[in-house]
C-alpha atoms as a PDB file:
ATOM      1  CA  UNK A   1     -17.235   5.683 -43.384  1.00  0.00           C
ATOM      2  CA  UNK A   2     -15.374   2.709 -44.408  1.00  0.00           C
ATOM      3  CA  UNK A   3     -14.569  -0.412 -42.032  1.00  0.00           C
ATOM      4  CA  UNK A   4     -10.771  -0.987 -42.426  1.00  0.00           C
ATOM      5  CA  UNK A   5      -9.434  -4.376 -40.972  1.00  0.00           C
ATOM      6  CA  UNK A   6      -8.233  -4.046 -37.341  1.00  0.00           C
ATOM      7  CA  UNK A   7      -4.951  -6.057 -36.392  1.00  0.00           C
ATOM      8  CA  UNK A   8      -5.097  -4.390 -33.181  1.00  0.00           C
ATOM      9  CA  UNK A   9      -6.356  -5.825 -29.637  1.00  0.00           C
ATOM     10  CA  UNK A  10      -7.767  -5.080 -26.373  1.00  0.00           C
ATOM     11  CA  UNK A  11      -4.953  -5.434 -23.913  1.00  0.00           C
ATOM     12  CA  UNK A  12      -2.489  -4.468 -26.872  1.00  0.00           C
ATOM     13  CA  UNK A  13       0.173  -2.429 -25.678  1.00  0.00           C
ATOM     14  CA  UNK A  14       0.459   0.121 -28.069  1.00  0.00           C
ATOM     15  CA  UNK A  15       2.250   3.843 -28.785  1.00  0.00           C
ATOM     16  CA  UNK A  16       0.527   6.670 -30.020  1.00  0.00           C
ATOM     17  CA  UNK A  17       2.738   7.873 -33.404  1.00  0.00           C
ATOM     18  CA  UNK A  18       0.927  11.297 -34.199  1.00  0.00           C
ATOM     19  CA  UNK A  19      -0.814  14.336 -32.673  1.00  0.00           C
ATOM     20  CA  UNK A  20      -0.841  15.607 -29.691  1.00  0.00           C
ATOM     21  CA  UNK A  21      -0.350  12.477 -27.327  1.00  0.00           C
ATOM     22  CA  UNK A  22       3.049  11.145 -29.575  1.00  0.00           C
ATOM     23  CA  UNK A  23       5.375   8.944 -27.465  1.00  0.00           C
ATOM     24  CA  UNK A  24       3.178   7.886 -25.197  1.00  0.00           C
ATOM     25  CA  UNK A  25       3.241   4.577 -24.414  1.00  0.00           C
ATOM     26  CA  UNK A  26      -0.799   2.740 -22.858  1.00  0.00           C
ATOM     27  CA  UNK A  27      -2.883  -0.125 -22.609  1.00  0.00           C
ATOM     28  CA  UNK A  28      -5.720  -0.771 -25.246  1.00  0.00           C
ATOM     29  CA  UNK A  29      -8.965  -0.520 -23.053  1.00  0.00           C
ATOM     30  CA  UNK A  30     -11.360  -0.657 -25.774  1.00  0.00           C
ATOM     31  CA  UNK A  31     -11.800  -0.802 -29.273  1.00  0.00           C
ATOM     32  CA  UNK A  32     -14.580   1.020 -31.532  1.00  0.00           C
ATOM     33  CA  UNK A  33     -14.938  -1.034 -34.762  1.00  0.00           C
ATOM     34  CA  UNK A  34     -17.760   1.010 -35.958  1.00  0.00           C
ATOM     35  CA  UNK A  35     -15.018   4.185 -36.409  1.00  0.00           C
ATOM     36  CA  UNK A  36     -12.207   2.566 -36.130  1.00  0.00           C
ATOM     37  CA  UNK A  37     -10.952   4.020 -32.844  1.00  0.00           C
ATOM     38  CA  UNK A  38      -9.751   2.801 -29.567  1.00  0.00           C
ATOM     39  CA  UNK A  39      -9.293   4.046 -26.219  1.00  0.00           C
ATOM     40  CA  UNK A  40      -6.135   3.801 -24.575  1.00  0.00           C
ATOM     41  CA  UNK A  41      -4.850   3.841 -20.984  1.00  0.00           C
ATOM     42  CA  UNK A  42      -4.533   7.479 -19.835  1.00  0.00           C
ATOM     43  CA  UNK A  43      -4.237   8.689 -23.498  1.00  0.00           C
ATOM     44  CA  UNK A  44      -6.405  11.556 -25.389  1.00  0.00           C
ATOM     45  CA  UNK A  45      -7.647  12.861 -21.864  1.00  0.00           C
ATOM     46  CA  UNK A  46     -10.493  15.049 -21.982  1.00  0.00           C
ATOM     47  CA  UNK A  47     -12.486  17.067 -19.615  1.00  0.00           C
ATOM     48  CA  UNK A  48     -16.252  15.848 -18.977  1.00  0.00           C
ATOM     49  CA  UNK A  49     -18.876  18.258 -16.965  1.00  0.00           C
ATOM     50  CA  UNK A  50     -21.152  15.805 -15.725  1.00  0.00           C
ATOM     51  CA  UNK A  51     -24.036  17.061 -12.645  1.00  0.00           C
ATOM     52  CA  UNK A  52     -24.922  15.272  -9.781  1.00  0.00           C
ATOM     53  CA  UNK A  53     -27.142  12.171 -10.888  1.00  0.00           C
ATOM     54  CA  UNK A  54     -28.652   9.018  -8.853  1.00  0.00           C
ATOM     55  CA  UNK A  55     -25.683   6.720  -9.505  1.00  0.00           C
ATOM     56  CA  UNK A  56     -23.131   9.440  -9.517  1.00  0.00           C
ATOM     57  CA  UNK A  57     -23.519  11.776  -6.385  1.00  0.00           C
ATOM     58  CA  UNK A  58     -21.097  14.393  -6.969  1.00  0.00           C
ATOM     59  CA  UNK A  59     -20.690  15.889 -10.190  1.00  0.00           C
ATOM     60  CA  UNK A  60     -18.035  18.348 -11.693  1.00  0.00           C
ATOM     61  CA  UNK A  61     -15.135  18.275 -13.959  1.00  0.00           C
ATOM     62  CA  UNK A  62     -14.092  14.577 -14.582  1.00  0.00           C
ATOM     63  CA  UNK A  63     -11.197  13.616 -16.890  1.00  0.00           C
ATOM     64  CA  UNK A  64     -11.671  10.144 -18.970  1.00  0.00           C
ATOM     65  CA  UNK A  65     -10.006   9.147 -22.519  1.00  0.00           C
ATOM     66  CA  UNK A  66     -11.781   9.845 -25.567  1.00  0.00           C
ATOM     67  CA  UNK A  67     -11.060   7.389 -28.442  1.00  0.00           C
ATOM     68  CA  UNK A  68      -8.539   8.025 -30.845  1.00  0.00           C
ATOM     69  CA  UNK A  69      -7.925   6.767 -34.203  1.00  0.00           C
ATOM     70  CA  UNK A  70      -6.080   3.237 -34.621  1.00  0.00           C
ATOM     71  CA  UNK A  71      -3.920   4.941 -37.708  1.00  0.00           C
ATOM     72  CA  UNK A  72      -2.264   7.255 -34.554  1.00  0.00           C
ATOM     73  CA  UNK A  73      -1.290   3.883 -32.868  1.00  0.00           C
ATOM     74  CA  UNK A  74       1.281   1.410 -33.376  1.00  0.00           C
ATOM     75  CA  UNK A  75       1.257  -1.684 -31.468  1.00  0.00           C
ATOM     76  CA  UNK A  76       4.952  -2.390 -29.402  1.00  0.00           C
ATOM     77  CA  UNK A  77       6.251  -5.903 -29.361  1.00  0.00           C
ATOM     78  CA  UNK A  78       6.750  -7.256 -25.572  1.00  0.00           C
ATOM     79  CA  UNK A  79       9.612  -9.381 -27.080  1.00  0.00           C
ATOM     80  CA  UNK A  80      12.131  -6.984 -28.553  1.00  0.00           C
ATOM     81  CA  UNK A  81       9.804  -3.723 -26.630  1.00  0.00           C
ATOM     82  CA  UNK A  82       9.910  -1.344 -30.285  1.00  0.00           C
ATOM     83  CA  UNK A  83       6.849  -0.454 -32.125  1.00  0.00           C
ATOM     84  CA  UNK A  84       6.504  -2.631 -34.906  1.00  0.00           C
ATOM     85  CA  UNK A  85       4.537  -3.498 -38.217  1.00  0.00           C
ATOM     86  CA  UNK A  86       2.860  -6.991 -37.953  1.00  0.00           C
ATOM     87  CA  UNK A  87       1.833  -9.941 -40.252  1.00  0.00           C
ATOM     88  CA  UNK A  88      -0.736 -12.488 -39.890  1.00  0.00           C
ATOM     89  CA  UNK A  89       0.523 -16.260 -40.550  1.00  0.00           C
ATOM     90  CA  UNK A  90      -1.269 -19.587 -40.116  1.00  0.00           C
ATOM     91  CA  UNK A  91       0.198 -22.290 -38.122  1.00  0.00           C
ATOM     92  CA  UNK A  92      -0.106 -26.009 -39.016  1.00  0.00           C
ATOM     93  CA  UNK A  93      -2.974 -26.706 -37.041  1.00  0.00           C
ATOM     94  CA  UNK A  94      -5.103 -24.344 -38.430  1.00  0.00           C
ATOM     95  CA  UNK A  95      -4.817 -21.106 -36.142  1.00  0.00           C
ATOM     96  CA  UNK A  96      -4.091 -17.681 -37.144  1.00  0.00           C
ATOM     97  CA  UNK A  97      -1.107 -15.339 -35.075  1.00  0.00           C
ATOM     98  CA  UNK A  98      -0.156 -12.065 -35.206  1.00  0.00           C
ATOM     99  CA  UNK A  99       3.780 -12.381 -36.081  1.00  0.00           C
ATOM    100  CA  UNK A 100       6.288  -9.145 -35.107  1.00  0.00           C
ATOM    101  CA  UNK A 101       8.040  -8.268 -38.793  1.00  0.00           C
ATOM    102  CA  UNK A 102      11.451  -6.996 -36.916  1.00  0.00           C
ATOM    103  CA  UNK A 103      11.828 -10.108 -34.666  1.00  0.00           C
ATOM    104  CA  UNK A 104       9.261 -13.270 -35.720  1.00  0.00           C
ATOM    105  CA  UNK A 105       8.071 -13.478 -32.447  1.00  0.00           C
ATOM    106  CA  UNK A 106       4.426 -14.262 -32.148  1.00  0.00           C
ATOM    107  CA  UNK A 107       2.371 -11.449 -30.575  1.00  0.00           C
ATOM    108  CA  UNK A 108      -0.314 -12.709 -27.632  1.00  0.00           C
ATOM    109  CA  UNK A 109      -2.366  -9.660 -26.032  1.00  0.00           C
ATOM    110  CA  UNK A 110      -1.902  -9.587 -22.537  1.00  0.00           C
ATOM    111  CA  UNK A 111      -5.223 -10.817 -20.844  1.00  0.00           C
END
């Protein structure tokens, strides 16, 4: 499997743009460079049967998000709040930014 370059964050607010999840709108919790998937807030839920362990007393049904492939996901700009393509420029002093192509605002993940 080939390693593609990742523009997107943790803490990226992003919108999934194809399968069965499209529209919805989450939080980048993680990001899996190895596959090039990320997990998103509340997004790709699945069903997990776990049984009662040590550290986890009750077991059953739990639901968590599965990862789901950063070509489904298209990061939103918090200045003009669309999903947008971005660019990478370099300022003066050095520093790389991610820029928003329909507005010009920089894009800062939200710590």
């Amino acid at each position: 499997m080939q390693q593609g370059k990742n523009y997107l964050r943790v803490n990226d607010q992003v919108e999934v743009i194809s399968g069965k999840d499209k529209g919805r709108v989450g939080k980048i919790l993680k990001i899996v460079n190895k596959t090039n998937k990320a997990v998103v807030e509340r997004v790709n839920m699945i069903k997990r049967h776990t049984k009662p362990t040590a550290a986890d007393q009750q077991g059953g049904i739990i639901e968590k998000e599965a990862p789901i492939h950063v070509s489904n996901l298209m990061l939103v700009c918090s200045k003009c709040t669309k999903t947008v393509r971005i660019a990478n420029k370099t300022l003066d002093d050095g520093s790389k930014v991610r820029i928003c192509k329909k507005c010009d605002e920089t894009i800062e993940s939200k710590a």
